[in-house]
Protein backbone atom coordinates (compact mmCIF):
# COMPACT_ATOMS: atom_id res chain seq x y z
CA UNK A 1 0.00 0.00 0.00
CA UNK A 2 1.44 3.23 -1.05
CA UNK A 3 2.39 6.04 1.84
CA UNK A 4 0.95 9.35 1.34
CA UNK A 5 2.24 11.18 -1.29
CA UNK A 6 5.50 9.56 -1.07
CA UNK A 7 5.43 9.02 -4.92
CA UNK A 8 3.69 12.20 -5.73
CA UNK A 9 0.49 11.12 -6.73
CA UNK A 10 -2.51 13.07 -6.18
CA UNK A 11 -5.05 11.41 -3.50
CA UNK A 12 -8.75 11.62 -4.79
CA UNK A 13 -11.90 10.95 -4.02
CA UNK A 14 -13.57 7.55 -4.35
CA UNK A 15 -17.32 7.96 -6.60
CA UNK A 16 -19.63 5.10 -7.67
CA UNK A 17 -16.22 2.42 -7.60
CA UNK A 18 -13.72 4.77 -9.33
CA UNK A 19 -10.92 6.92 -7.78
CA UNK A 20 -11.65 10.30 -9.70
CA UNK A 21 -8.81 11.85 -11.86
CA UNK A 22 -6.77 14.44 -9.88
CA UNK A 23 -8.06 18.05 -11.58
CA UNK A 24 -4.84 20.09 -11.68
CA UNK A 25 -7.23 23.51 -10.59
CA UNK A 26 -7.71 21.78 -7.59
CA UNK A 27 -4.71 20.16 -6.19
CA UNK A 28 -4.01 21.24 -2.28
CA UNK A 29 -1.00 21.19 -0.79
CA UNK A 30 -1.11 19.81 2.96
CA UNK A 31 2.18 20.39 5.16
CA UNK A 32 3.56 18.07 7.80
CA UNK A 33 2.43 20.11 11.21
CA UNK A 34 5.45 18.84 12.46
CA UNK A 35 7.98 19.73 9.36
CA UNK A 36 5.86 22.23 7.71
CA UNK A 37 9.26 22.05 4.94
CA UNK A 38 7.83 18.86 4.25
CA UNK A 39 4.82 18.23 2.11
CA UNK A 40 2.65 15.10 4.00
CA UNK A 41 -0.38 14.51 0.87
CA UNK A 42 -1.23 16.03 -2.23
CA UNK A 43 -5.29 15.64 -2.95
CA UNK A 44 -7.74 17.15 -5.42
CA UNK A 45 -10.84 18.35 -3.92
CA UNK A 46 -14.47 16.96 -5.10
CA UNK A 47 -16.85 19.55 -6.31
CA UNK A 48 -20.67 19.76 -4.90
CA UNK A 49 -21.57 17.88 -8.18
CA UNK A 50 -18.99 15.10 -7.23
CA UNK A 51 -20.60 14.98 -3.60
CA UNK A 52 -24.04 14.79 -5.20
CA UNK A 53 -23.11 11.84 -6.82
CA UNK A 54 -21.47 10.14 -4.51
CA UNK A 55 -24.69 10.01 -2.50
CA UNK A 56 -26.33 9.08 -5.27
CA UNK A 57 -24.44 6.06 -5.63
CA UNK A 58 -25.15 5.34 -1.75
CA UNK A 59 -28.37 4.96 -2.54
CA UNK A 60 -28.36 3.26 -6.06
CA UNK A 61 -26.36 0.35 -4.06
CA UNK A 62 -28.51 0.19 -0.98
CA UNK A 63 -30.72 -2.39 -1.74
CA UNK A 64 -28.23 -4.95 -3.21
CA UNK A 65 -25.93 -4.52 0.21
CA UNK A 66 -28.82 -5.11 2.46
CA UNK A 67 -29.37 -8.10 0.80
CA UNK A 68 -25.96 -9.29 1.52
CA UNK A 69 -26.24 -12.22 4.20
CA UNK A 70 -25.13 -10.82 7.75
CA UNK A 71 -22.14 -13.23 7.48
CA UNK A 72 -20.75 -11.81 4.30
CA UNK A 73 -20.83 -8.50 5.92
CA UNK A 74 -18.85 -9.96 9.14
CA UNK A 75 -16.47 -11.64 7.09
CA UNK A 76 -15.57 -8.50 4.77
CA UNK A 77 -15.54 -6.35 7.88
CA UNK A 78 -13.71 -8.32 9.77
CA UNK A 79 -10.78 -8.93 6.76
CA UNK A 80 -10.90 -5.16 6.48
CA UNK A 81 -9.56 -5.13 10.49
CA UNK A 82 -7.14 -7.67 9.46
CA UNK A 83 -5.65 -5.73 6.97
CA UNK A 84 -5.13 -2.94 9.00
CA UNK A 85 -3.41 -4.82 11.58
CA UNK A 86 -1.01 -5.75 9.15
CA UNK A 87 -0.37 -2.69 7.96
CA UNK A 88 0.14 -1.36 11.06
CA UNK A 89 3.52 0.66 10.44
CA UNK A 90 2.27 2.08 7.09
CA UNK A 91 -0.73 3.99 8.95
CA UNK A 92 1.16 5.00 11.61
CA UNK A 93 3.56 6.49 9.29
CA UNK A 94 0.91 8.41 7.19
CA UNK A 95 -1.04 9.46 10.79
CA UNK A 96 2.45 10.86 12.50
CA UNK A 97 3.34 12.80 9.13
CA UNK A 98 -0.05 14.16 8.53
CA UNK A 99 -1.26 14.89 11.68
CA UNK A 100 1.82 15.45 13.40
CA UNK A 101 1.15 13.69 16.34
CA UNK A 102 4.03 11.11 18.08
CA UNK A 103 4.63 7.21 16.89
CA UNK A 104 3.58 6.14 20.23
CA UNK A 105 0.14 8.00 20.14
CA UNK A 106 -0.67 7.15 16.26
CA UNK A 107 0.46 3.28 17.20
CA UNK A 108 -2.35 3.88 20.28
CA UNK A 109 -4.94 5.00 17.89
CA UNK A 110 -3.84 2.48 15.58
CA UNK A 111 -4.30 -0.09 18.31
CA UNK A 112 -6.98 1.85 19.86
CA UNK A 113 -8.91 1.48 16.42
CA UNK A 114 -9.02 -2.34 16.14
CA UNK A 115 -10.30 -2.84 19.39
CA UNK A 116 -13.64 -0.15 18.99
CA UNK A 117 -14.03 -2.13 15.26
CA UNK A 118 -13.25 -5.76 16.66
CA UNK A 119 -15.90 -5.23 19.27
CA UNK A 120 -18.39 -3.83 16.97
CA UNK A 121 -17.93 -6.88 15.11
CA UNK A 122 -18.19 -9.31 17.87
CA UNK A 123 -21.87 -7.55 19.09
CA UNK A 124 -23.34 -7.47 15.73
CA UNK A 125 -22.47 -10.98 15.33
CA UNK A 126 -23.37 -11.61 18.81
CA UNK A 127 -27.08 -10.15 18.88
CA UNK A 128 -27.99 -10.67 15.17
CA UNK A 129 -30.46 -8.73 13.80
CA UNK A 130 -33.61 -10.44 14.84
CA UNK A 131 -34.72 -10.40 18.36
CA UNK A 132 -37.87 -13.10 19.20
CA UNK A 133 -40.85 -12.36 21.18
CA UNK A 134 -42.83 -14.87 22.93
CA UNK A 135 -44.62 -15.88 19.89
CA UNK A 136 -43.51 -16.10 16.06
CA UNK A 137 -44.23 -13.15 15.69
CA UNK A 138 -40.28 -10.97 15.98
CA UNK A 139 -38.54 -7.61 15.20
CA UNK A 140 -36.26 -7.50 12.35
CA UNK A 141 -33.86 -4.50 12.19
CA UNK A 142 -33.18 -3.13 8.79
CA UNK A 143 -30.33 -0.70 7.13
CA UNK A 144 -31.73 3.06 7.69
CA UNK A 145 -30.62 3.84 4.50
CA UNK A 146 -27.61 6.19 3.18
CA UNK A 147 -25.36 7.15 5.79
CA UNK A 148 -22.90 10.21 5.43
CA UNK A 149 -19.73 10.09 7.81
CA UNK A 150 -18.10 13.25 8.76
CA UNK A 151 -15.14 12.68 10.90
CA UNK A 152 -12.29 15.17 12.30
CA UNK A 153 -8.46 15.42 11.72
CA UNK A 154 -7.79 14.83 15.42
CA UNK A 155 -7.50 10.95 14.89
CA UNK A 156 -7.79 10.53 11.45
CA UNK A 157 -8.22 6.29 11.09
CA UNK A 158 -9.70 5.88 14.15
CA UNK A 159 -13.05 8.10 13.83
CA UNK A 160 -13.42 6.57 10.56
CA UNK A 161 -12.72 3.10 11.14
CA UNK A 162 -15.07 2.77 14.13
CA UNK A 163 -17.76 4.34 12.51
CA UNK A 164 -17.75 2.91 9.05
CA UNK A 165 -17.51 -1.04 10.96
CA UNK A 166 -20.78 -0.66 12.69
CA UNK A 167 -22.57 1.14 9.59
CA UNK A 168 -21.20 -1.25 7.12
CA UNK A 169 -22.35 -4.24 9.37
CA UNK A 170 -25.52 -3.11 9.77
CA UNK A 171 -26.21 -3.06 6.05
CA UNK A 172 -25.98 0.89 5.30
CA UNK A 173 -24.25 2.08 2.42
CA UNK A 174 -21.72 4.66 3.69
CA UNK A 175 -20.28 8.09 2.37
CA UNK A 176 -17.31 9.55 3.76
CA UNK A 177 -15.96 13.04 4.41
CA UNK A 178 -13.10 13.31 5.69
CA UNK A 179 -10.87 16.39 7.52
CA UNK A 180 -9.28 18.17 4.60
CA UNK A 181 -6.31 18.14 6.85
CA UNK A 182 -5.95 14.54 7.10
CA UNK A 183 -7.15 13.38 3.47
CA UNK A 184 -4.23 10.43 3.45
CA UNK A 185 -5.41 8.66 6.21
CA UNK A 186 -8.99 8.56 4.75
CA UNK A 187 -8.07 7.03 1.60
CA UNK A 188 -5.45 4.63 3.11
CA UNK A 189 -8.45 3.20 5.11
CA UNK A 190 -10.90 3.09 2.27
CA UNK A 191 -8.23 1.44 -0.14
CA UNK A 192 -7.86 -1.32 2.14
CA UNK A 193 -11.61 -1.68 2.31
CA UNK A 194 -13.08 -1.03 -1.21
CA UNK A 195 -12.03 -4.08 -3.53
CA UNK A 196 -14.18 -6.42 -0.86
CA UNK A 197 -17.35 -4.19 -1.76
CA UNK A 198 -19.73 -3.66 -4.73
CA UNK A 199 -19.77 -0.78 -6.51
CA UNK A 200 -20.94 2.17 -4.61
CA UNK A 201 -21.47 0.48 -1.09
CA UNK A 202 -18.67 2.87 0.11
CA UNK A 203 -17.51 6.75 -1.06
CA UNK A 204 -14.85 9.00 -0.41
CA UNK A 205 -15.60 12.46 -0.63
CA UNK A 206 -12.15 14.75 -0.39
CA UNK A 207 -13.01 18.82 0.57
CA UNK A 208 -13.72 21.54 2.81
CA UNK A 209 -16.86 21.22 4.15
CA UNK A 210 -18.50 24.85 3.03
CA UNK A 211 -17.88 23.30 -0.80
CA UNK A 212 -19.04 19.80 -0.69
CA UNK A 213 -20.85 19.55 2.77
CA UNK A 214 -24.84 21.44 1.32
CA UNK A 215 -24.48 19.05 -1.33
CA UNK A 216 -24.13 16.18 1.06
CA UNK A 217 -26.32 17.23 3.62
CA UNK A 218 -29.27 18.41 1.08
CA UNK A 219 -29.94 15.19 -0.62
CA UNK A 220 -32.64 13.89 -0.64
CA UNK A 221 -31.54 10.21 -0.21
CA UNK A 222 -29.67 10.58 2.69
CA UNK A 223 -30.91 8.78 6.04
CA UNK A 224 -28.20 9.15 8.65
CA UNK A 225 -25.43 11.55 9.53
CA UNK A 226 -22.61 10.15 11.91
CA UNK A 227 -20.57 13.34 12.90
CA UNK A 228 -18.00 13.91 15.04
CA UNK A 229 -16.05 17.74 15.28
CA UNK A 230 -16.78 21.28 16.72
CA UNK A 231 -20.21 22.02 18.30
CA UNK A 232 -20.54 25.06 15.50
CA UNK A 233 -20.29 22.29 12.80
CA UNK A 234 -23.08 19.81 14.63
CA UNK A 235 -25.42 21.79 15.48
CA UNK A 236 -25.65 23.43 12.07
CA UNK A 237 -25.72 19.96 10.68
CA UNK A 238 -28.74 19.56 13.42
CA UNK A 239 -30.57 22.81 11.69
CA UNK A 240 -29.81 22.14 8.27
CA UNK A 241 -31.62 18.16 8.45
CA UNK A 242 -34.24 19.20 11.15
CA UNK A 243 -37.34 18.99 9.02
CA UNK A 244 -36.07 15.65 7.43
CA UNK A 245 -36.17 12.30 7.99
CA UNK A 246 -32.18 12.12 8.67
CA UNK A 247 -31.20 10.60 12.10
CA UNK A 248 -27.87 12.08 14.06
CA UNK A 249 -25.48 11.50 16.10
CA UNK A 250 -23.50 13.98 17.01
CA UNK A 251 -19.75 13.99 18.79
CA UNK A 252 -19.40 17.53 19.71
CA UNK A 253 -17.02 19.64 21.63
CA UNK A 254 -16.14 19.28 25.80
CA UNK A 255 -14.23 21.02 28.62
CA UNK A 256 -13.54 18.03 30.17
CA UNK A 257 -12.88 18.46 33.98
CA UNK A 258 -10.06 16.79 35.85
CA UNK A 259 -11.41 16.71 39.66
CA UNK A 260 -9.01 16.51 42.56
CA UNK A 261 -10.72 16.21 46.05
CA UNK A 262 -9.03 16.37 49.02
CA UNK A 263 -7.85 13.47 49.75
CA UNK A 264 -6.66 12.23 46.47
CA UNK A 265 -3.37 10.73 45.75
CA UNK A 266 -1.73 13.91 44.54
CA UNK A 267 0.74 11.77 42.22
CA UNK A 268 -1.73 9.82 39.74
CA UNK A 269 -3.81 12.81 39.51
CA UNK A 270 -1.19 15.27 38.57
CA UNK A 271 0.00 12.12 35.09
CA UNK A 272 -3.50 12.00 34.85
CA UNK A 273 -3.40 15.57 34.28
CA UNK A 274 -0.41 15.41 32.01
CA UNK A 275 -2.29 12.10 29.91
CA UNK A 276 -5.60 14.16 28.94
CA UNK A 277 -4.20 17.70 29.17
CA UNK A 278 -0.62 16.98 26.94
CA UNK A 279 -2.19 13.46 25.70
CA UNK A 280 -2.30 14.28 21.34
CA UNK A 281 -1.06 17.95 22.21
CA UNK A 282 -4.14 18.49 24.14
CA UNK A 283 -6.35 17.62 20.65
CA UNK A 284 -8.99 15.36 21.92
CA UNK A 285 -12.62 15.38 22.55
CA UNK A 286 -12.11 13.94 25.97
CA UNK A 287 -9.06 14.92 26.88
CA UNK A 288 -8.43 17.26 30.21
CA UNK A 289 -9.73 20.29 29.28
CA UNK A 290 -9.16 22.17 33.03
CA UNK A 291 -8.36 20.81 36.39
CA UNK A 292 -10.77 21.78 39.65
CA UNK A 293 -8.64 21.18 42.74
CA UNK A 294 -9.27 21.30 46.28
CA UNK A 295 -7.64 24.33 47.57
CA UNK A 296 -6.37 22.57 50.58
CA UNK A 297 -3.75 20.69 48.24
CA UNK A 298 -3.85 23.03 45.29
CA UNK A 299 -0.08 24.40 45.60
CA UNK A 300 1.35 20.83 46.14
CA UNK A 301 -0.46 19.90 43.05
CA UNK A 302 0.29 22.50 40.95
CA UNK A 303 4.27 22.28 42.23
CA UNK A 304 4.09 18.60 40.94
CA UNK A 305 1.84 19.60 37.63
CA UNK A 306 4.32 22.29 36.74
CA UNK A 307 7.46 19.81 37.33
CA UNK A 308 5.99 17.09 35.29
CA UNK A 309 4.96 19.47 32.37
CA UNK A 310 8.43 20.93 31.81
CA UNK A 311 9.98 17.52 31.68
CA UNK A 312 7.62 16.68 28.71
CA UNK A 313 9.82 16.38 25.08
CA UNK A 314 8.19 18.67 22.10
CA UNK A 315 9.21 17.96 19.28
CA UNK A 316 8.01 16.22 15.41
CA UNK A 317 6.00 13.20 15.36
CA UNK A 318 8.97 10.98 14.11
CA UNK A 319 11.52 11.83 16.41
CA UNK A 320 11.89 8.85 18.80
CA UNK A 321 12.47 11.60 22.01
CA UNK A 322 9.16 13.44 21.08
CA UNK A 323 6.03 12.97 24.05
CA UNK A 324 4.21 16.05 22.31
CA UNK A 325 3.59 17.07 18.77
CA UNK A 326 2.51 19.47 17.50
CA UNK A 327 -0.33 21.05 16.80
CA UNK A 328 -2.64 20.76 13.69
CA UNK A 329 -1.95 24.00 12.27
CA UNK A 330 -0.56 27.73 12.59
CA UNK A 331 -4.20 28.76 13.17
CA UNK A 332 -4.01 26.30 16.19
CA UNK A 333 -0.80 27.33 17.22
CA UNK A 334 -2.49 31.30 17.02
CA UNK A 335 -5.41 30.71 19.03
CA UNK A 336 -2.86 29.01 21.58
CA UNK A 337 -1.42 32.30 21.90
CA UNK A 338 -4.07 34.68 22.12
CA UNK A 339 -6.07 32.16 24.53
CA UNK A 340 -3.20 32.20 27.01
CA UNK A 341 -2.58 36.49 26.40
CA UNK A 342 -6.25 36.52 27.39
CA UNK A 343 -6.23 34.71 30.16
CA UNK A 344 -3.30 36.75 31.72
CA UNK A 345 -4.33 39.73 30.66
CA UNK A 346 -7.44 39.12 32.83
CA UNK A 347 -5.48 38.04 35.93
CA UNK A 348 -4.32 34.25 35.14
CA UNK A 349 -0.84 33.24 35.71
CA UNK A 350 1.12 31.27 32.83
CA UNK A 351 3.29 29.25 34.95
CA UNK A 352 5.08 27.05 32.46
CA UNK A 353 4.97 26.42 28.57
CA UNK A 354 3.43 28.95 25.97
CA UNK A 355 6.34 29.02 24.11
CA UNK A 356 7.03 28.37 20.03
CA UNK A 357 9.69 26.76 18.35
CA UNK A 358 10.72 26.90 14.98
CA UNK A 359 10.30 24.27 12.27
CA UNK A 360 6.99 23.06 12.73
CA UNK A 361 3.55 24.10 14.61
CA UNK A 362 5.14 23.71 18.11
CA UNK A 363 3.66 25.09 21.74
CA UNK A 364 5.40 23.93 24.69
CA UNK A 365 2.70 22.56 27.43
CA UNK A 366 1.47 25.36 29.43
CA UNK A 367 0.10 25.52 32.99
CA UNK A 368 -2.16 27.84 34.05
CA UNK A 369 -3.61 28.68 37.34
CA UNK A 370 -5.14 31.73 39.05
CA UNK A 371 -8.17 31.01 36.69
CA UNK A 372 -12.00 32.16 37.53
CA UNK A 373 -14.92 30.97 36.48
CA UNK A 374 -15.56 33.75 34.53
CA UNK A 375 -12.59 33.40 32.53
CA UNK A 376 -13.36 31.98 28.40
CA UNK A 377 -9.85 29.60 29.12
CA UNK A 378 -11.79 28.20 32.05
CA UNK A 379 -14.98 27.47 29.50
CA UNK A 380 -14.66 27.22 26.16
CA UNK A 381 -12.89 23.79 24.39
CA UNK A 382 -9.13 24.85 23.50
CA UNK A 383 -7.81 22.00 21.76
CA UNK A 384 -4.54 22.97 22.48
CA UNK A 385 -1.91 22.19 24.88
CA UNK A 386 -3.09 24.65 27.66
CA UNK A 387 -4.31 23.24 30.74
CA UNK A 388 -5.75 25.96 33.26
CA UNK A 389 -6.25 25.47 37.15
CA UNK A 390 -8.60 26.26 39.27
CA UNK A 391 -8.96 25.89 43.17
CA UNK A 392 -12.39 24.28 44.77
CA UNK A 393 -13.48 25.57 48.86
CA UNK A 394 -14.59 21.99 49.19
CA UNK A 395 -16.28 18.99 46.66
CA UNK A 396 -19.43 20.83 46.49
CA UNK A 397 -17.35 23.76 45.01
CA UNK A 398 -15.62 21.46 42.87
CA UNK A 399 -18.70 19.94 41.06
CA UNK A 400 -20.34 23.33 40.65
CA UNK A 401 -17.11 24.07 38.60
CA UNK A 402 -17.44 21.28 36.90
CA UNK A 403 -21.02 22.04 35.68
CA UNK A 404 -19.76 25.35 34.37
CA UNK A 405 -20.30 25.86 30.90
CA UNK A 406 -22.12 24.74 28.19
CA UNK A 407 -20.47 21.27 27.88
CA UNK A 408 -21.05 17.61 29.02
CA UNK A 409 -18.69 15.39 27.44
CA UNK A 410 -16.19 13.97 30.02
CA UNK A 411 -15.01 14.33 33.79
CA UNK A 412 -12.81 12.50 35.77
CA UNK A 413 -12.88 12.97 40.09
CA UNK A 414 -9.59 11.37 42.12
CA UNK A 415 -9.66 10.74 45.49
CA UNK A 416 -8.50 7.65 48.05
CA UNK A 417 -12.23 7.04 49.00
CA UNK A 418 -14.34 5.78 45.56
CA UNK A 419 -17.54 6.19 47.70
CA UNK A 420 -16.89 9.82 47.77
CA UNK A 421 -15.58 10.05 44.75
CA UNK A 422 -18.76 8.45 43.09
CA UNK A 423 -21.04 10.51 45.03
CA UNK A 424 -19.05 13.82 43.58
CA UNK A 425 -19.17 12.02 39.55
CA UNK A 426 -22.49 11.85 39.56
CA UNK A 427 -23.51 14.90 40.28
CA UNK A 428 -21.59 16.14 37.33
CA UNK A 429 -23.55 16.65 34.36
CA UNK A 430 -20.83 14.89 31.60
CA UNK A 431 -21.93 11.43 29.61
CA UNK A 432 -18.82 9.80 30.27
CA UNK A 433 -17.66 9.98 34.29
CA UNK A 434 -14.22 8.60 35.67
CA UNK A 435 -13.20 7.42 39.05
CA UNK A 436 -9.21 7.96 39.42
CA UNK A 437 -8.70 7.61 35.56
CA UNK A 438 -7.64 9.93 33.28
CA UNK A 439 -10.60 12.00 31.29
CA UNK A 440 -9.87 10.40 27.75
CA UNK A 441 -9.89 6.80 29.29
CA UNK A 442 -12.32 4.62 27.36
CA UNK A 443 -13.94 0.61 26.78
CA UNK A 444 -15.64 0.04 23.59
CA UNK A 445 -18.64 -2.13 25.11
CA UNK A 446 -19.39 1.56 27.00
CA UNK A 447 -21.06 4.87 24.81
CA UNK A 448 -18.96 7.86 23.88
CA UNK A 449 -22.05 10.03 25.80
CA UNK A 450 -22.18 13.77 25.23
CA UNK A 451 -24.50 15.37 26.84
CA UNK A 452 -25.87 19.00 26.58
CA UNK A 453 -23.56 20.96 23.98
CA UNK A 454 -21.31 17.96 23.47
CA UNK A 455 -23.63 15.36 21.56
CA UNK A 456 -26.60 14.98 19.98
CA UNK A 457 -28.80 12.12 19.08
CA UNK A 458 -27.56 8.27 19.97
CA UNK A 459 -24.50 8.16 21.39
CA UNK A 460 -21.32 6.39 19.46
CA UNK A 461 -19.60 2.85 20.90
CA UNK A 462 -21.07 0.15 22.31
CA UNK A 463 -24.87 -1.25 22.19
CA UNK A 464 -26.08 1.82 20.81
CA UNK A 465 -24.35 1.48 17.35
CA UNK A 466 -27.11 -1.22 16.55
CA UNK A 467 -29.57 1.01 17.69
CA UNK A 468 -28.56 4.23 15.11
CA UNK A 469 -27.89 2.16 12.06
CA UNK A 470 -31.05 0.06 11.77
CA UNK A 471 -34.88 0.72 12.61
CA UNK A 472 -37.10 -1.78 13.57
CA UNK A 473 -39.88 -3.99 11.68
CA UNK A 474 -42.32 -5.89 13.46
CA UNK A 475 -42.99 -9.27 11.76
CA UNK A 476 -46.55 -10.84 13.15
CA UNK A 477 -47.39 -14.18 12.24
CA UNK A 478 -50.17 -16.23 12.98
């Protein structure tokens, strides 16, 4: 299989079973984030006619792959899985140059991928798709229809993989649009998975989302949308499909909350800290997004935080010695800035980190503390290496702080007594709750749950896949 652009070719979209021709008028550059001297994929972007189309063959080939026996579709999905496995080192080398992040962290997500598909394989063939009543008389659950993936450039194979298993399994013919960042990845994927499929069952639709996303969204033949990115992005996904018949499910944004009580051992919190604040240069939906501490231990923490964040190693995704890439872009590395100028122009203190380096989109880990409440750092998703701090009066404090905002993705609360500790988690209003784990830490038999401005619709992972990508018949027979 080939790597990125290593030969120069131009990566296209996949429409109706045929790679497009590259169109020279729209060939795009993108730059390794972490050697932005070094070109990581060349693609051609589709045009909304293209992403009409590729819809359109969604649907033209929806009837002939729910027909396929629910054993052919296990088999082909689970070769698919197979293949990726053993090309293991040629993803992670297309992940680390395109999206900049470190070997170990694309091998995780390369690992990480397998085992959200491999389990989505083993329920589906585990529960079928006919449950029994008392009688003869059953439920059958059929393909929705079309389904359109949009997925994010934070981890590139791993969105897509996990989603397309389930849909694929499930009968649903599948479109995919990708991160224009990350357009290597995508196709890497879908050219491991598109020779075991008939014409049309899967689509790859390369571009920016304001050119080829109201042609996907509009049609008339789509039946699902399986999204994962910014809140902005959902919920005008959620307006534009309202008066349809299009189901969603929504991944959306978080300020995940690290909680340290009192009496929690002050060491695993603070590398839990440095796992989902630093984890993927702070670029993941449930990664540590700000840490509530008690204030009775806040300066030992923060002494420890502070010590373990400046022995972290920046540096490119390839480098052996690297523990955190870089960022996804300049614009990232921008809003970085200006987040952490805010924050101290308002009062905060920048204890460590904040600083660029040359050669690539690089901001050393930065620790922030002297936050408020009323602070935008302290609320709003960064995505970014920044990790601010905030002290609690007591646990009562400390979940009120962590129902600040307008998010409910993840939250994490570490202390020595779990009783406590649960009694504190579940009074936070997050989807996904942790008891002295880090924020990002996740099963795949258990939902990725947002809840207010983080998700939408049935949640991702687990039992619920089943439940988006097929609606119920009831059979009655006599």
């Amino acid at each position: 299989m080939p790597e990125g652009d290593q030969s120069g070719r131009v990566l296209t979209s996949l429409i109706a079973g045929e790679w497009m021709p590259a169109q020279a008028d729209a060939v795009i550059s993108r730059e390794n984030p972490g050697n932005t001297k070094v070109t990581a994929a060349r693609w051609s972007s589709a045009t909304a006619v293209d992403a009409t189309r590729a819809i359109d063959s969604a649907a033209q080939a929806a009837a002939s792959w729910a027909a396929h026996p629910h054993e052919t579709r296990l088999a082909i999905l689970s070769g698919w899985l197979d293949r990726i496995e053993a090309d293991t080192e040629t993803l992670v080398t297309i992940i680390t140059r395109e999206n900049g992040k470190p070997r170990a962290d694309a091998l995780a997500e390369v690992a990480g991928t397998l085992k959200d598909a491999r389990h989505s394989v083993q329920d589906a063939r585990d529960r079928g798709l006919v449950e029994s009543s008392h009688s003869r008389s059953h439920t059958r659950l059929e393909p929705v229809g079309p389904v359109l993936i949009v997925t994010p450039w934070n981890f590139p194979l791993a969105t897509i993989v996990r989603k397309v298993t389930p849909a694929l399994l499930y009968g649903n013919p599948i479109v995919i649009k990708p991160s224009e960042l990350t357009p290597a990845s995508a196709v890497a994927a879908v050219k491991l998975l598109e020779p075991d499929l008939p014409s049309g069952v899967v689509n790859l639709v390369l571009g920016h989302g304001a050119q080829v996303g109201p042609a996907l969204t509009s049609h008339a033949a789509l039946r699902a949308i399986s999204f994962t990115g910014s809140t902005a992005t959902g919920t005008a996904l959620a307006r534009a499909t309202a008066a349809r018949d299009v189901r969603l499910q929504l991944e959306m944004g978080g300020k995940n909350s690290l909680v340290v009580l009192a009496d929690a051992d002050v060491d695993a919190a603070v590398e839990a800290a440095i796992t989902g604040g630093f984890g993927c240069a702070g670029q993941w939906c449930t990664g540590t997004g700000r840490v509530i501490v008690d204030h009775s231990i806040a300066e030992t923490f923060l002494e420890r935080l502070i010590t373990r964040t400046r022995e972290l190693k920046v540096g490119p995704g390839d480098s052996p010695e690297s523990q955190v890439g870089p960022v996804i872009s300049a614009a990232r590395v921008n809003f970085a800035t200006e987040a952490i100028a805010t924050a101290t122009a308002a009062g905060a203190r920048l204890r460590c980190g904040g600083k660029l380096r040359p050669g690539g989109h690089f901001i050393t880990p930065a620790v922030i503390d002297r936050v408020t409440e009323a602070m935008p750092i302290f609320t709003e998703e960064l995505f970014v290496p920044v990790l601010p701090v905030i002290a609690a009066r007591n646990a009562d404090d400390a979940v009120r702080l962590a129902n600040t905002g307008r998010y409910g993705l993840s939250a994490s609360v570490f202390s020595r007594d779990e009783t406590s500790a649960m009694r504190c988690a579940e009074r936070i209003q997050a989807g996904m709750i942790h008891v002295n784990l880090h924020t990002a830490w996740r099963d795949p038999a258990l939902p990725v749950s947002g809840w207010r401005d983080s998700g939408r619709g049935l949640p991702e992972c687990g039992r619920f896949y089943r439940d988006f990508f097929t609606k119920p018949r009831a059979v009655y027979l006599p």
